[in-house]
Protein backbone atom coordinates (compact mmCIF):
# COMPACT_ATOMS: atom_id res chain seq x y z
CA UNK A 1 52.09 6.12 74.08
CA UNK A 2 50.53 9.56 73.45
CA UNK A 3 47.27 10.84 73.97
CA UNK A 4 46.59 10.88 70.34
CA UNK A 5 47.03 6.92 70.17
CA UNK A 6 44.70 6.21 72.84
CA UNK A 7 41.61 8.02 71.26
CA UNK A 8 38.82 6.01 69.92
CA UNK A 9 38.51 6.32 65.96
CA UNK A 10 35.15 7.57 66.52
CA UNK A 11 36.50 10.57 68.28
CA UNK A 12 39.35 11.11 65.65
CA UNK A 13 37.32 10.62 63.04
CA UNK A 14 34.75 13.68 64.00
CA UNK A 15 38.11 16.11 64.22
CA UNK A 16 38.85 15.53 60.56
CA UNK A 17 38.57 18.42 58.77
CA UNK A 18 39.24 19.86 55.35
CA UNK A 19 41.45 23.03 54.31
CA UNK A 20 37.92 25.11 55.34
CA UNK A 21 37.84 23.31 58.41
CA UNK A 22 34.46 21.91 57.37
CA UNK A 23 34.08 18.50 58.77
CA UNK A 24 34.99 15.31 56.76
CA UNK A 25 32.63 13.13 57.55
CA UNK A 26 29.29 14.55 58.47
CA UNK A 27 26.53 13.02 59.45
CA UNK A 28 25.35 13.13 55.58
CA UNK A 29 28.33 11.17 54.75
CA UNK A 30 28.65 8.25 57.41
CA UNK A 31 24.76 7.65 56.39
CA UNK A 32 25.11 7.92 53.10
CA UNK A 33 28.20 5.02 53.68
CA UNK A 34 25.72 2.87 55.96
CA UNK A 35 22.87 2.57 52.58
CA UNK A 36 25.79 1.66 50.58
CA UNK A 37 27.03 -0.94 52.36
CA UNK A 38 23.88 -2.24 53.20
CA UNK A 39 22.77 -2.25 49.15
CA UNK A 40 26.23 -3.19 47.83
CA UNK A 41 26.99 -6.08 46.59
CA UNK A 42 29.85 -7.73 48.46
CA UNK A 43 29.77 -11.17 48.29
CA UNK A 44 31.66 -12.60 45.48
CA UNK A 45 30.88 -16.14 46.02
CA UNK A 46 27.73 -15.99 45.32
CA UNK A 47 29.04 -14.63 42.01
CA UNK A 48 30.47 -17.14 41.48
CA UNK A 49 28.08 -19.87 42.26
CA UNK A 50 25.29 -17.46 39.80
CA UNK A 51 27.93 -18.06 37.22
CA UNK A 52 28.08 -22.08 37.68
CA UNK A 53 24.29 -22.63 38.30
CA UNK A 54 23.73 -20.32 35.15
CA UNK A 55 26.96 -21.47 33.19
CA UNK A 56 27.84 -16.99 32.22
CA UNK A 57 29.18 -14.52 33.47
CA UNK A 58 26.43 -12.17 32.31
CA UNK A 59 24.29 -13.12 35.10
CA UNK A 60 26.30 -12.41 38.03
CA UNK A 61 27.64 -9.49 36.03
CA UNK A 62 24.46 -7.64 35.85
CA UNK A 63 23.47 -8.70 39.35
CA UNK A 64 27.20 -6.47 40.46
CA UNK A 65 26.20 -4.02 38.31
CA UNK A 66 22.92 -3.62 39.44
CA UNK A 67 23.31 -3.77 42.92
CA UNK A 68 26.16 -1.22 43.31
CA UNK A 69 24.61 0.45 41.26
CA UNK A 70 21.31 1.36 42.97
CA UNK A 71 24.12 1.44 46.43
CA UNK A 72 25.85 4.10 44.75
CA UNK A 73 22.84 6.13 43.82
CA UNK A 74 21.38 5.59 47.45
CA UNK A 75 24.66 7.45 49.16
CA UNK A 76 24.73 9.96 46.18
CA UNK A 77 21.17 11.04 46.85
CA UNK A 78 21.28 10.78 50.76
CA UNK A 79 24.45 13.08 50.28
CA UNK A 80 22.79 15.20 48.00
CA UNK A 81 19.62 15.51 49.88
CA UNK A 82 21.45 16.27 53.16
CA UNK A 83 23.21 19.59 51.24
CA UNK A 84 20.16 20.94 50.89
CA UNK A 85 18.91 20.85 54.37
């Protein structure tokens, strides 16, 4: 075992850094990540029971749509928003 192995992925995580040696994942991103997975939509049986009680797919189709959508825009704009500060 190395030294390397026995760090924490927090820790190796925070050393990542690009070709500039600009951080990977700064604070901007790991939040941005956090509203994501908090508006996603990750549960695909519930899909799947919106498309039985309903008896289509477009239902639970726009409900995916619409909730990774408004995820996706959430971490875009936190991301965006933490450039400029």
């Amino acid at each position: 075992n190395t030294d390397a192995s026995k760090e924490s992925l927090p820790c190796l995580l925070k050393k990542q850094t690009d070709n500039k040696g600009n951080p990977l994942y700064p604070p901007r991103v790991c939040i941005g990540l956090l509203f994501f997975f908090a508006f996603a939509f990750q549960c695909i049986g519930t899909l799947v029971v919106v498309w039985r009680e309903t008896g289509s797919w477009r239902c639970p189709l726009f409900q995916f749509l619409y909730m990774n959508g408004i995820a996706y825009l959430a971490a875009f704009l936190i991301n965006q928003i933490g450039l400029l500060l």
